[in-house]
C-alpha atoms as a PDB file:
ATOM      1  CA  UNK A   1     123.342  93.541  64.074  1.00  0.00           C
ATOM      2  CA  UNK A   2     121.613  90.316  63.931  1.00  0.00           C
ATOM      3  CA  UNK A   3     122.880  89.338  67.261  1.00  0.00           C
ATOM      4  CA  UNK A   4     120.782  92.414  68.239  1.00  0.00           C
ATOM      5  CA  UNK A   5     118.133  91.578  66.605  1.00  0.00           C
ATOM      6  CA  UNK A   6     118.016  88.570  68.075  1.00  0.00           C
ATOM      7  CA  UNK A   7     118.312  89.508  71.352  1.00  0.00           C
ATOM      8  CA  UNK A   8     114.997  92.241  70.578  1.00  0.00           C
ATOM      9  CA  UNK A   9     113.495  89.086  69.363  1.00  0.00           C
ATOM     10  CA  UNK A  10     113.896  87.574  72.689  1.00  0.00           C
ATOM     11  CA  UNK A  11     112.635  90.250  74.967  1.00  0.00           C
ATOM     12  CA  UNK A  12     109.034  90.375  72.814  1.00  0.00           C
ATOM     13  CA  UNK A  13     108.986  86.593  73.534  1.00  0.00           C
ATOM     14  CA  UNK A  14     109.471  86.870  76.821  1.00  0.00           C
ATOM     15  CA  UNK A  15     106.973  90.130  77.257  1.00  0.00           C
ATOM     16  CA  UNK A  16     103.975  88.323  75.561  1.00  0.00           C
ATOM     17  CA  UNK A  17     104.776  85.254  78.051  1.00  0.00           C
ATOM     18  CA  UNK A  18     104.112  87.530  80.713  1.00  0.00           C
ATOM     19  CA  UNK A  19     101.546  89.600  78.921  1.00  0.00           C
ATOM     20  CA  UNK A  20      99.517  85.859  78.594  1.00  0.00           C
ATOM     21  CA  UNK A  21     100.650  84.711  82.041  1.00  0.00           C
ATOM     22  CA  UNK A  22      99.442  88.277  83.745  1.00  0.00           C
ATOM     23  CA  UNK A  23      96.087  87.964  81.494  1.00  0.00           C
ATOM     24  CA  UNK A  24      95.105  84.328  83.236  1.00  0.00           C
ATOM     25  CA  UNK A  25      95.676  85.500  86.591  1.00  0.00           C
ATOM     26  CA  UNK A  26      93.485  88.568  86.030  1.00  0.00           C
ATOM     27  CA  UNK A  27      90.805  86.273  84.303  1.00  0.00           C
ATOM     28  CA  UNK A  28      90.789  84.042  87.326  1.00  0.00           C
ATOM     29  CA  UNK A  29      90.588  87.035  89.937  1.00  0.00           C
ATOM     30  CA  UNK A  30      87.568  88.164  88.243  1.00  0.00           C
ATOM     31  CA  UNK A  31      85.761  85.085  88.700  1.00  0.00           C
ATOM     32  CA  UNK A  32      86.726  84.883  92.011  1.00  0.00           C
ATOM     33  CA  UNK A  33      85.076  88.325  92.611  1.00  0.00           C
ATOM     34  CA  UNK A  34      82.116  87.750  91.071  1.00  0.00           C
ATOM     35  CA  UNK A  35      81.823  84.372  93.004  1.00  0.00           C
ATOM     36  CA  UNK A  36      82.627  86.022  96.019  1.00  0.00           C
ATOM     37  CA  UNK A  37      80.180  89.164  95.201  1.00  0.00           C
ATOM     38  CA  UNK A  38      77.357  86.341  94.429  1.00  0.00           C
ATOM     39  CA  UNK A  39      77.953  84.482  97.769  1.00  0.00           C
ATOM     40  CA  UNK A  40      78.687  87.976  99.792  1.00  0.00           C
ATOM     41  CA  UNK A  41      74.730  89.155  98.383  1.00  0.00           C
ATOM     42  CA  UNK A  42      73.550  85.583  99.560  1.00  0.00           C
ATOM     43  CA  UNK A  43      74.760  86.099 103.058  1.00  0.00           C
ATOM     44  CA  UNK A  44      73.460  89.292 103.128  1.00  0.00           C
ATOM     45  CA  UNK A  45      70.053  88.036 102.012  1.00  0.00           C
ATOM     46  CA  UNK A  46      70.035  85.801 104.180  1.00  0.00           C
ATOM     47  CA  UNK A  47      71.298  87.358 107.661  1.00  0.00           C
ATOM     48  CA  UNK A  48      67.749  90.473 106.121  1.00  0.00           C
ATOM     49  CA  UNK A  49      65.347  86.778 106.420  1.00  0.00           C
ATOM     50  CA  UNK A  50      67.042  85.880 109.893  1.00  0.00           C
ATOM     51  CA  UNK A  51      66.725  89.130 111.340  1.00  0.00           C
ATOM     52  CA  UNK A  52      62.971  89.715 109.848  1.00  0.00           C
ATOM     53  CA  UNK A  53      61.778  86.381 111.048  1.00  0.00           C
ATOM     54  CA  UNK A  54      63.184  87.172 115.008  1.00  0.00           C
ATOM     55  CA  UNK A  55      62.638  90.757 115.193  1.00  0.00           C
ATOM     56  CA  UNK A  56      59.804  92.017 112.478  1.00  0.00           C
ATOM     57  CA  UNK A  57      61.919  95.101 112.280  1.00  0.00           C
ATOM     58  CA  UNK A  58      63.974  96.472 109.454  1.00  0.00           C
ATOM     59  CA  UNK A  59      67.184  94.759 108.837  1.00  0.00           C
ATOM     60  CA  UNK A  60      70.045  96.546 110.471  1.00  0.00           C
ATOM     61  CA  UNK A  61      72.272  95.945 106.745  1.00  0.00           C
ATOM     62  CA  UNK A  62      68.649  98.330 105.484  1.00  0.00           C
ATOM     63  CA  UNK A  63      69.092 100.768 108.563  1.00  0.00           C
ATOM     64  CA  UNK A  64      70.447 104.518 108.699  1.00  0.00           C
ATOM     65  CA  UNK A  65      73.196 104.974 110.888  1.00  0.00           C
ATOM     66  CA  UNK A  66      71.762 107.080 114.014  1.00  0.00           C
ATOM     67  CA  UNK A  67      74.054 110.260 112.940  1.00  0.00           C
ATOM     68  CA  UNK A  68      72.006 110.960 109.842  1.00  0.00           C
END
């Protein structure tokens, strides 16, 4: 029995490692989305000045598709 117990013991050491392990990587993946969200919105800012400042026209990223 307590060689059982033991071995239970184990296993819920073992599953919070990974439970802690799998929680960092998901922390870190959600700064890396909002950093890439923050520098994807920049781009697209940008490219709506570039294409306002050579054309006058509405950006194309603003634009409805010609089948609506």
């Amino acid at each position: 029995m307590e060689d059982r117990i033991t071995r239970l013991e184990e296993q819920v050491a073992h599953l919070t490692r990974v439970a802690e392990d799998l929680s960092d990587v998901i922390a870190r993946q959600e700064a890396e989305i909002a950093r890439l969200t923050r520098r994807q919105a920049m781009l697209m800012e940008r490219e709506a000045n570039r294409e306002m400042q050579e054309g006058g026209t509405v950006p194309l990223a603003d634009q409805r598709p010609p089948h609506w």
